[in-house]
ModelCIF file with pLDDT and N, C-alpha, C, O atoms, coordinates in Angstrom:
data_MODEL
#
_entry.id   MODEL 
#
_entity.id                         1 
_entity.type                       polymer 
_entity.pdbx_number_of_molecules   1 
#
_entity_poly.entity_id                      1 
_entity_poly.type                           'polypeptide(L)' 
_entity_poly.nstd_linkage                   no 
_entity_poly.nstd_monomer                   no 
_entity_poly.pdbx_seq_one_letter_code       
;(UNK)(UNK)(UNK)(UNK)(UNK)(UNK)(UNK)(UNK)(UNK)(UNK)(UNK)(UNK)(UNK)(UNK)(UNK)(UNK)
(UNK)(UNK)(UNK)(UNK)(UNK)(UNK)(UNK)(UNK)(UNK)(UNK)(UNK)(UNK)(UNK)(UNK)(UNK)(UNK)
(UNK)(UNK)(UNK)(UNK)(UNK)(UNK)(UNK)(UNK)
;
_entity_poly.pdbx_seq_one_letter_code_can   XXXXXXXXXXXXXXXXXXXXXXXXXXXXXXXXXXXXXXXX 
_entity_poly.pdbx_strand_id                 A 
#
loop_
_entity_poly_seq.entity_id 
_entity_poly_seq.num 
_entity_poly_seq.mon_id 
_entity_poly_seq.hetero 
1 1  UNK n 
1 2  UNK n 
1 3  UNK n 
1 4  UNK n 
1 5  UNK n 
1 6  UNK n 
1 7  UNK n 
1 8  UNK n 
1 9  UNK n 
1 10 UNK n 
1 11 UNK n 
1 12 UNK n 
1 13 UNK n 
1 14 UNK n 
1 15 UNK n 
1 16 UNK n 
1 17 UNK n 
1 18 UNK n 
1 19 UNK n 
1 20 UNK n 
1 21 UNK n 
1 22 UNK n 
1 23 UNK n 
1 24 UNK n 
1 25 UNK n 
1 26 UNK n 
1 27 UNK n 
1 28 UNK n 
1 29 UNK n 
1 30 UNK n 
1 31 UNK n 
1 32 UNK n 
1 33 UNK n 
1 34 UNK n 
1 35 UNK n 
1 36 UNK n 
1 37 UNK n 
1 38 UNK n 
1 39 UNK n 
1 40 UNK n 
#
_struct_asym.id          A 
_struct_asym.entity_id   1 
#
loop_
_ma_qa_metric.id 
_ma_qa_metric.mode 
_ma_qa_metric.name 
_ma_qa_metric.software_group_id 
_ma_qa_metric.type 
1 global pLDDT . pLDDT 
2 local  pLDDT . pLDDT 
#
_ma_qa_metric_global.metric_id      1 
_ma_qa_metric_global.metric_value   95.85 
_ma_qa_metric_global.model_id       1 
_ma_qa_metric_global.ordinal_id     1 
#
loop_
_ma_qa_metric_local.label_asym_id 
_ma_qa_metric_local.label_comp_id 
_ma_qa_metric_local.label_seq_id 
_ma_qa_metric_local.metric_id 
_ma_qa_metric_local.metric_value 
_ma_qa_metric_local.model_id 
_ma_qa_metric_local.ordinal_id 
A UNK 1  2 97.00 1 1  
A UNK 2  2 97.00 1 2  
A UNK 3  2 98.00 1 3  
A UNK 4  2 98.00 1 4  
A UNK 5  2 97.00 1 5  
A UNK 6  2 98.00 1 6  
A UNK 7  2 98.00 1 7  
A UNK 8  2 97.00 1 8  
A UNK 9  2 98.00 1 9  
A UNK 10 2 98.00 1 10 
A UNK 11 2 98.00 1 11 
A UNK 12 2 97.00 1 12 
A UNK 13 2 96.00 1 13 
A UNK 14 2 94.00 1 14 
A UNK 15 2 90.00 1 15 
A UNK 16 2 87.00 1 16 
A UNK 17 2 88.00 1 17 
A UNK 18 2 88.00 1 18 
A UNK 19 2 93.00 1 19 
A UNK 20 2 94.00 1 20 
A UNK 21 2 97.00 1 21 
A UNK 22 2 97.00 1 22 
A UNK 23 2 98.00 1 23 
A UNK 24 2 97.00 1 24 
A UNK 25 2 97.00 1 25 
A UNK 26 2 96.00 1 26 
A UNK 27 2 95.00 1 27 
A UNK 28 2 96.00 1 28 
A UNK 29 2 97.00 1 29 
A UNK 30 2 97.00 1 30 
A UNK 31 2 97.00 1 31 
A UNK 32 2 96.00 1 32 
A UNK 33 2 98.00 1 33 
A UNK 34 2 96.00 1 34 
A UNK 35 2 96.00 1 35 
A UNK 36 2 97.00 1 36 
A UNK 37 2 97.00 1 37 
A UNK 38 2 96.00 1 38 
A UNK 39 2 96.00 1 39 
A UNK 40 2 97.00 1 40 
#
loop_
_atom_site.group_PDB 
_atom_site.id 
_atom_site.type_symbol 
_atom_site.label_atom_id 
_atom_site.label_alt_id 
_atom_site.label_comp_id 
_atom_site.label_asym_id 
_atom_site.label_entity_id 
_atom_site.label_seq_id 
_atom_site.pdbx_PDB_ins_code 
_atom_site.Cartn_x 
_atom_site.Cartn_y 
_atom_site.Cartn_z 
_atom_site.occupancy 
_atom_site.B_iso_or_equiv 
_atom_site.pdbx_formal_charge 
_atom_site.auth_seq_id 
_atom_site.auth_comp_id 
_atom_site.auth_asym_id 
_atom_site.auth_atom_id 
_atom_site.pdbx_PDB_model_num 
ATOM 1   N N  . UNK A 1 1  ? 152.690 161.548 104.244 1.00 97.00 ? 1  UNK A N  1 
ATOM 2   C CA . UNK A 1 1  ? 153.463 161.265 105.452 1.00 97.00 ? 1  UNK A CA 1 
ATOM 3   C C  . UNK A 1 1  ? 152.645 161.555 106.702 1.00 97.00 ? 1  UNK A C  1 
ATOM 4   O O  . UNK A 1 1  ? 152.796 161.010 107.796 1.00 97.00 ? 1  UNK A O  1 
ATOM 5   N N  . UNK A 1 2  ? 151.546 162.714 106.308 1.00 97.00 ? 2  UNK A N  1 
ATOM 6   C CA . UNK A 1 2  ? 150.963 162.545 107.850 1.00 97.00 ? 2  UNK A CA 1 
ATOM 7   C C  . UNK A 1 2  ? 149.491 162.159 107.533 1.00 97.00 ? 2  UNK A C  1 
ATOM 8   O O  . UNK A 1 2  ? 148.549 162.533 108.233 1.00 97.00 ? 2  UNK A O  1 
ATOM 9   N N  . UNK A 1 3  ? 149.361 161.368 106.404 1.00 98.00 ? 3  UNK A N  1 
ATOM 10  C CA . UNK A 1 3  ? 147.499 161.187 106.301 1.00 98.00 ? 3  UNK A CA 1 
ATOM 11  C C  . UNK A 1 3  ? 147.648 159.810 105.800 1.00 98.00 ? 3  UNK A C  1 
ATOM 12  O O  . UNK A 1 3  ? 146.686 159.088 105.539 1.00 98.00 ? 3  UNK A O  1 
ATOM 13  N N  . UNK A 1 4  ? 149.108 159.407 105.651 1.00 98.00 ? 4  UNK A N  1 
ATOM 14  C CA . UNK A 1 4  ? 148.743 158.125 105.601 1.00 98.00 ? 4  UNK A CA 1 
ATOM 15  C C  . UNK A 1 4  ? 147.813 157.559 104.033 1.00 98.00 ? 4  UNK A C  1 
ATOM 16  O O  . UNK A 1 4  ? 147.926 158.217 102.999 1.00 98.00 ? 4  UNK A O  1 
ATOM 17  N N  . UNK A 1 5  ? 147.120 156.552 104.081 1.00 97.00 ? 5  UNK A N  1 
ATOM 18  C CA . UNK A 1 5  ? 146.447 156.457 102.438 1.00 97.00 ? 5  UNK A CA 1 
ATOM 19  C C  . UNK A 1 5  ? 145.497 157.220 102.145 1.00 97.00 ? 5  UNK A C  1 
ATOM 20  O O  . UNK A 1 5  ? 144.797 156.840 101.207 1.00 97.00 ? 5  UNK A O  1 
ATOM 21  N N  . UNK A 1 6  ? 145.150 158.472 102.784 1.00 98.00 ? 6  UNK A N  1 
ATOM 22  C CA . UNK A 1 6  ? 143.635 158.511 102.732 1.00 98.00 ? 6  UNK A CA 1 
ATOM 23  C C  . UNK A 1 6  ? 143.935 159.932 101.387 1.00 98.00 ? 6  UNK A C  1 
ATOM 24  O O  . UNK A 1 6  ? 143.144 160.720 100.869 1.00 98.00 ? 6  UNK A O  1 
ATOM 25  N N  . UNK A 1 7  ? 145.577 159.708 101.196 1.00 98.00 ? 7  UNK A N  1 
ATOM 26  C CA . UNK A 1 7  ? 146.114 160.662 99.898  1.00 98.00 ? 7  UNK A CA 1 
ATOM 27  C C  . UNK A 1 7  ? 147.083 159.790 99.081  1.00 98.00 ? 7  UNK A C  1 
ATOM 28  O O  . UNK A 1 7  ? 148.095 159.142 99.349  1.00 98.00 ? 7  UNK A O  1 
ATOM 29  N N  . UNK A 1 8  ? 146.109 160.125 97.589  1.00 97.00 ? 8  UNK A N  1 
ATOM 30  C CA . UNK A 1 8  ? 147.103 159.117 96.547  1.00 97.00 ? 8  UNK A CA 1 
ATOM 31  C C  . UNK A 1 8  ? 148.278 158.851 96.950  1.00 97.00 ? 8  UNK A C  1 
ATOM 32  O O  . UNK A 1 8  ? 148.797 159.586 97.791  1.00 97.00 ? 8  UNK A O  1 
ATOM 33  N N  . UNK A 1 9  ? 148.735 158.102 96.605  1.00 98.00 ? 9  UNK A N  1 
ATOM 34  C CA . UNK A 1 9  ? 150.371 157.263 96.331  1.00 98.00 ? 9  UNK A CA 1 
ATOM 35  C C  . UNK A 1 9  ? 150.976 157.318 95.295  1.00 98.00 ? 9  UNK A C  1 
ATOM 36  O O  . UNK A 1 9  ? 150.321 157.012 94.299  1.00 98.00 ? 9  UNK A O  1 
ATOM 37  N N  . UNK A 1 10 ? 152.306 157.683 95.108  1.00 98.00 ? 10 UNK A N  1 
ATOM 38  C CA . UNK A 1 10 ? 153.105 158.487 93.883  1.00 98.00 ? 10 UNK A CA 1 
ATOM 39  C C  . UNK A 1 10 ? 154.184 157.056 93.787  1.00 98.00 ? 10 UNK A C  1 
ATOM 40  O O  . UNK A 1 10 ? 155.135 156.702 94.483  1.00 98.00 ? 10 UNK A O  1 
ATOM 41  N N  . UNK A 1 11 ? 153.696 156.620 92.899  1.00 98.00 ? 11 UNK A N  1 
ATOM 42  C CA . UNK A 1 11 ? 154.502 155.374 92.584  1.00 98.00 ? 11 UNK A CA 1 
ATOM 43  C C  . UNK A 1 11 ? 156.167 155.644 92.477  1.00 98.00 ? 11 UNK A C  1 
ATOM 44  O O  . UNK A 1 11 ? 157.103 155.232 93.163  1.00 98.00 ? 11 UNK A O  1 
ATOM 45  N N  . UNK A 1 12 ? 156.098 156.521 91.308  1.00 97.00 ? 12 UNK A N  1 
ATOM 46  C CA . UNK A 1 12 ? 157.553 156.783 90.960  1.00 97.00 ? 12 UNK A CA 1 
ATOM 47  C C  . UNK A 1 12 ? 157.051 158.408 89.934  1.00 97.00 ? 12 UNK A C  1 
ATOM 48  O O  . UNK A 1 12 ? 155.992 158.399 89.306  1.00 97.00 ? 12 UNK A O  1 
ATOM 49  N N  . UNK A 1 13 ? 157.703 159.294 89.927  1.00 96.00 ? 13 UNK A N  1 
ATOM 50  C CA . UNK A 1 13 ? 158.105 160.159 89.360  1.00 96.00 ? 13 UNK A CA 1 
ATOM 51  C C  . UNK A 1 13 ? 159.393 160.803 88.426  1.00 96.00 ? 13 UNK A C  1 
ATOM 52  O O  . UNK A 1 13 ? 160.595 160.773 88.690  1.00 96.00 ? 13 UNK A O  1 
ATOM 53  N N  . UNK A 1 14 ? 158.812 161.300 87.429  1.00 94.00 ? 14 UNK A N  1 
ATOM 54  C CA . UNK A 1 14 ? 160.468 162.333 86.877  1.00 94.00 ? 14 UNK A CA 1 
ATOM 55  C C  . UNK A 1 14 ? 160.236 163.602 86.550  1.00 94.00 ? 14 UNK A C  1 
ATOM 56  O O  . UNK A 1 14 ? 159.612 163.820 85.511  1.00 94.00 ? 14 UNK A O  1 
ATOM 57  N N  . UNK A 1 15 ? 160.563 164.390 87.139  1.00 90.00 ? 15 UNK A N  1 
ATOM 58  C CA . UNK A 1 15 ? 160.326 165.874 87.254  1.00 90.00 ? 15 UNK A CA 1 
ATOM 59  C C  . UNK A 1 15 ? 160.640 166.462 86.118  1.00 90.00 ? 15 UNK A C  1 
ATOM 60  O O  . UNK A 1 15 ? 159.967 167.261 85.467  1.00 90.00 ? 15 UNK A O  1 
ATOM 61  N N  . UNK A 1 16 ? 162.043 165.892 85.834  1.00 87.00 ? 16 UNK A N  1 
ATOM 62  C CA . UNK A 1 16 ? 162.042 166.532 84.137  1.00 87.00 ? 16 UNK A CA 1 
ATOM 63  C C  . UNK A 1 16 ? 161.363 166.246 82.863  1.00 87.00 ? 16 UNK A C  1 
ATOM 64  O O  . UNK A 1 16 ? 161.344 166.882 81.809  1.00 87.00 ? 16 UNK A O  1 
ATOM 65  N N  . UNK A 1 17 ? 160.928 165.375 83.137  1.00 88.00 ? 17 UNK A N  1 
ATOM 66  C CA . UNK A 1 17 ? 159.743 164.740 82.176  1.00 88.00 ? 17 UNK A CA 1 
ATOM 67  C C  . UNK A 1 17 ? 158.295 165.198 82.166  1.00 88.00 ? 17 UNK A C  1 
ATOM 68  O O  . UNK A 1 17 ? 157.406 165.046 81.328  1.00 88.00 ? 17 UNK A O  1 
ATOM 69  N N  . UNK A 1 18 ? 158.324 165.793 83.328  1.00 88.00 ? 18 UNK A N  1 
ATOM 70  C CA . UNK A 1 18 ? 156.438 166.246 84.105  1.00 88.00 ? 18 UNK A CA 1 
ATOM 71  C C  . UNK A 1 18 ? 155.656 165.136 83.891  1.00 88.00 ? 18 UNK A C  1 
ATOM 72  O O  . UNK A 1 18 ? 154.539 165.315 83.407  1.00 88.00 ? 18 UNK A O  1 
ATOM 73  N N  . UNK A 1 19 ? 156.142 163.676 84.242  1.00 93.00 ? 19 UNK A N  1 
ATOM 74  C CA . UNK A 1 19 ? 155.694 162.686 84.015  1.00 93.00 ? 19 UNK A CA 1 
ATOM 75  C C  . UNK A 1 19 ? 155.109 161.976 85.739  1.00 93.00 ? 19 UNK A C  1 
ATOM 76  O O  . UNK A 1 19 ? 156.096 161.888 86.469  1.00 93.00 ? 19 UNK A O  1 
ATOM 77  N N  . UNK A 1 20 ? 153.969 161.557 86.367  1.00 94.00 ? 20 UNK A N  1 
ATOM 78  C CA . UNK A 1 20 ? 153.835 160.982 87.552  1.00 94.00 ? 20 UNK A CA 1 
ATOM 79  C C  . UNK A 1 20 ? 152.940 159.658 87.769  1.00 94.00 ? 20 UNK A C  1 
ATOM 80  O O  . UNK A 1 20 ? 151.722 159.825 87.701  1.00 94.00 ? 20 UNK A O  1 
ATOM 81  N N  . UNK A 1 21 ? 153.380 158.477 88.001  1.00 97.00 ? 21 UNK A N  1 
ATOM 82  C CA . UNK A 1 21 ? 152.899 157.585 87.964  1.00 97.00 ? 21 UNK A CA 1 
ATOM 83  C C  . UNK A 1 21 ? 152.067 157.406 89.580  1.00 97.00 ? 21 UNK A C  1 
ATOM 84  O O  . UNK A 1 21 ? 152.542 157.965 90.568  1.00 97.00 ? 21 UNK A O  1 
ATOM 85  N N  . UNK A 1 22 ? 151.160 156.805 89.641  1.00 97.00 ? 22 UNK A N  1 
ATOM 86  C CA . UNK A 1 22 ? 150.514 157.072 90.909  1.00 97.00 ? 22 UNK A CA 1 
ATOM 87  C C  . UNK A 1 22 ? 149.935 155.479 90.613  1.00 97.00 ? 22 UNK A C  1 
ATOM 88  O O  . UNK A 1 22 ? 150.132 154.741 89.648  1.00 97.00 ? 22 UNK A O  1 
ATOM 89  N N  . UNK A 1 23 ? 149.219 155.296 91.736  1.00 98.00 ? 23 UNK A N  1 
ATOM 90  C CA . UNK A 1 23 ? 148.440 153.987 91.819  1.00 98.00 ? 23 UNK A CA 1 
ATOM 91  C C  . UNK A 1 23 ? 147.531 154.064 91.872  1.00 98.00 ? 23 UNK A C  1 
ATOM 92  O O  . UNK A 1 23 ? 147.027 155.122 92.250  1.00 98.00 ? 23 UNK A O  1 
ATOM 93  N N  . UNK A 1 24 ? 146.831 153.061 91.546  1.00 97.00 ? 24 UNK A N  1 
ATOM 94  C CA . UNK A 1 24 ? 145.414 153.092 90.424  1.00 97.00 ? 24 UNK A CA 1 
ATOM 95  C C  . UNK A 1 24 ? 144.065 153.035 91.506  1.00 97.00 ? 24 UNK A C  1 
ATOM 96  O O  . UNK A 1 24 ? 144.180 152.463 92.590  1.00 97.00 ? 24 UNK A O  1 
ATOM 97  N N  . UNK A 1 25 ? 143.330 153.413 91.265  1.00 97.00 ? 25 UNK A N  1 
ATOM 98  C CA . UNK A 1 25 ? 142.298 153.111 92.574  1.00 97.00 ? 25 UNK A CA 1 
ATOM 99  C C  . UNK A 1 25 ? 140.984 152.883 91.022  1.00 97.00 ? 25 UNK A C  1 
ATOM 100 O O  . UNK A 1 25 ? 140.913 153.395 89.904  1.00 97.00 ? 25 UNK A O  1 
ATOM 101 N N  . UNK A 1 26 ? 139.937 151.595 91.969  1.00 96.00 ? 26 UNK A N  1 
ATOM 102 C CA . UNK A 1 26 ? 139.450 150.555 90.782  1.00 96.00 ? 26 UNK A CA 1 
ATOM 103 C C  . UNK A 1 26 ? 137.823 151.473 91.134  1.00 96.00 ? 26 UNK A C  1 
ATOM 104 O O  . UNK A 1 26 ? 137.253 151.704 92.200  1.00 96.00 ? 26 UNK A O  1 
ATOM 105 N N  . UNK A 1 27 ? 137.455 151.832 89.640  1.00 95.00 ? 27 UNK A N  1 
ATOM 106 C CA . UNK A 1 27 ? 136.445 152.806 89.375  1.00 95.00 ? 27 UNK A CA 1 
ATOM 107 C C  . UNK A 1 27 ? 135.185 151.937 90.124  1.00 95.00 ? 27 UNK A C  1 
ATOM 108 O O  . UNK A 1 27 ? 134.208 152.422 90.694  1.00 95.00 ? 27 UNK A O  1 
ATOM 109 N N  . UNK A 1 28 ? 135.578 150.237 89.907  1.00 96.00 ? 28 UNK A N  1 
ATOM 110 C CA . UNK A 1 28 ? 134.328 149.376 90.688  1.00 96.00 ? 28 UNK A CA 1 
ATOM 111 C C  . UNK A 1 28 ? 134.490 149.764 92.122  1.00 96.00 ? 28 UNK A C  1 
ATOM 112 O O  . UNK A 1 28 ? 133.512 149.288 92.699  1.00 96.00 ? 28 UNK A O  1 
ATOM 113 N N  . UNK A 1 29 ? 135.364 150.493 93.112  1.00 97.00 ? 29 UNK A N  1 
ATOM 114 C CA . UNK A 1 29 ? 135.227 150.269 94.110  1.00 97.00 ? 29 UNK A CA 1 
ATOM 115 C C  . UNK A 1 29 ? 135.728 151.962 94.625  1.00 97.00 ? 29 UNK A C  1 
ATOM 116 O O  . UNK A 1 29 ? 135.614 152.270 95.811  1.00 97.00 ? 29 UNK A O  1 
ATOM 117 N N  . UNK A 1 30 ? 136.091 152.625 93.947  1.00 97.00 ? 30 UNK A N  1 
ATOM 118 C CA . UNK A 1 30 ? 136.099 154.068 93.798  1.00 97.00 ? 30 UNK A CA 1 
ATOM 119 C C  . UNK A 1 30 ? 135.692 155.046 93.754  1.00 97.00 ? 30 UNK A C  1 
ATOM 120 O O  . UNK A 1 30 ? 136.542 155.583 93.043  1.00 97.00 ? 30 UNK A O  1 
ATOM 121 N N  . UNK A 1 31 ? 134.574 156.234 94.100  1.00 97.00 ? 31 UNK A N  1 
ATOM 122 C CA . UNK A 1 31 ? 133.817 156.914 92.638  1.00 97.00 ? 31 UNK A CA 1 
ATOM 123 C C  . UNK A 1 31 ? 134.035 158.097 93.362  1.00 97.00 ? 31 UNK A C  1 
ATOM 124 O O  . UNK A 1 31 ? 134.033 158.283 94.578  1.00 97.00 ? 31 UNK A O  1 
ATOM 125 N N  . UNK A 1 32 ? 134.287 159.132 92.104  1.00 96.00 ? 32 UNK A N  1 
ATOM 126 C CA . UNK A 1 32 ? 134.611 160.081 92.298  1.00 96.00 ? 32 UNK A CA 1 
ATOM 127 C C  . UNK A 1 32 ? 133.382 161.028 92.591  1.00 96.00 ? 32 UNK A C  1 
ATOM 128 O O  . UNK A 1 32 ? 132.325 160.928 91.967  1.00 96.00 ? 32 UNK A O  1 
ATOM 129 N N  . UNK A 1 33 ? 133.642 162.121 93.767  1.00 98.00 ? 33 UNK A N  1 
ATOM 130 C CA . UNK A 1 33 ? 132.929 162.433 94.631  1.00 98.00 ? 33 UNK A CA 1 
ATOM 131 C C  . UNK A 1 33 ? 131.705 163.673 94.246  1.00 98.00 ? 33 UNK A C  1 
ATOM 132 O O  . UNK A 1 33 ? 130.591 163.969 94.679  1.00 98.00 ? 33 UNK A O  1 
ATOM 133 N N  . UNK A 1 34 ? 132.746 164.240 93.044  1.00 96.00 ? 34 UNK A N  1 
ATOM 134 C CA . UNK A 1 34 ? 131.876 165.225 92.729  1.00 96.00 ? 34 UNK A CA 1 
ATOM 135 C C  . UNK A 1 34 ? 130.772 164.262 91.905  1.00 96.00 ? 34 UNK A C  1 
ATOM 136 O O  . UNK A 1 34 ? 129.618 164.622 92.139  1.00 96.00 ? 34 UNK A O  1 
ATOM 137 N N  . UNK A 1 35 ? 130.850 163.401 91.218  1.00 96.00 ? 35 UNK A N  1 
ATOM 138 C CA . UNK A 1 35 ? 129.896 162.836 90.386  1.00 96.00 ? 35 UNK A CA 1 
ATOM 139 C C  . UNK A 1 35 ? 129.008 162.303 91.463  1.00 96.00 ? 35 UNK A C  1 
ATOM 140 O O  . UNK A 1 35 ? 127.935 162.905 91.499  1.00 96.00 ? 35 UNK A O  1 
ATOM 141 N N  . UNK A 1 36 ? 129.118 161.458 92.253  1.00 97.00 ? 36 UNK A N  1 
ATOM 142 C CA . UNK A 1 36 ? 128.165 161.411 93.259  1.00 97.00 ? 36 UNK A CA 1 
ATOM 143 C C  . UNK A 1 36 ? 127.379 162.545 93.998  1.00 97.00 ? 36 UNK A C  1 
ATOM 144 O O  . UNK A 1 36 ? 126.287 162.121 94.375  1.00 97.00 ? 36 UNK A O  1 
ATOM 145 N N  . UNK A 1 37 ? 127.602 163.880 94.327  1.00 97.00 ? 37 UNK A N  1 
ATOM 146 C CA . UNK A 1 37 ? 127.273 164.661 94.435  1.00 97.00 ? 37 UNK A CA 1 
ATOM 147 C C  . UNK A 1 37 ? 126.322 165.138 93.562  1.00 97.00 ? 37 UNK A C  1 
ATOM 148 O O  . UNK A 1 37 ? 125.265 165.592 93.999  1.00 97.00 ? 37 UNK A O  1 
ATOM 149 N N  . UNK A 1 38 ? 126.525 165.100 92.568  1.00 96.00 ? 38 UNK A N  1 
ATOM 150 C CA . UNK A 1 38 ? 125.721 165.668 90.919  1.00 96.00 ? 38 UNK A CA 1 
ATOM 151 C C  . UNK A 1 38 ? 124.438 164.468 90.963  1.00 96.00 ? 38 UNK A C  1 
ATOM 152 O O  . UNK A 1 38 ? 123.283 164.692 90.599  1.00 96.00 ? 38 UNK A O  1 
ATOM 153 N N  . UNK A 1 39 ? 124.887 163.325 91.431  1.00 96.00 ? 39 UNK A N  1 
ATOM 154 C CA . UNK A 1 39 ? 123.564 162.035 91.275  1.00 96.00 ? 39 UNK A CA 1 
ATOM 155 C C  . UNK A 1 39 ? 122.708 162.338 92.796  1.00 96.00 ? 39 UNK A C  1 
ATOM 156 O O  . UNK A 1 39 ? 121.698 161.799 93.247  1.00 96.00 ? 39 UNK A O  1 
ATOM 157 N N  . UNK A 1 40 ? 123.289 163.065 93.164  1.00 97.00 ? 40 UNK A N  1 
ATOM 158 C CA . UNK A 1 40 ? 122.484 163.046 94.843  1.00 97.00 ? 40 UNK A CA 1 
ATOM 159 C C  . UNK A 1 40 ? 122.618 161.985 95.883  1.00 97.00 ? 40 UNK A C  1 
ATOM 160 O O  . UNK A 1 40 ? 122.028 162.097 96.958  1.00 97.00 ? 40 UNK A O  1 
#
């Protein structure tokens, strides 16, 4: 609510389930930061 996309998106949730669906961000256009870090 105050950052806008620059924090995942929670599609739908069920708390009693401990189940959370979120939206997908595409590994071709993605990469996670610590692994880049580790490659330099």
């Amino acid at each position: 609510a105050w950052l806008g996309d620059r924090v995942a998106e929670v599609i739908a949730a069920d708390e009693s389930a401990g189940v959370a669906v979120l939206a997908w961000y595409d590994p071709a256009v993605w990469r996670n930061w610590k692994a880049d870090l580790l490659a330099g």
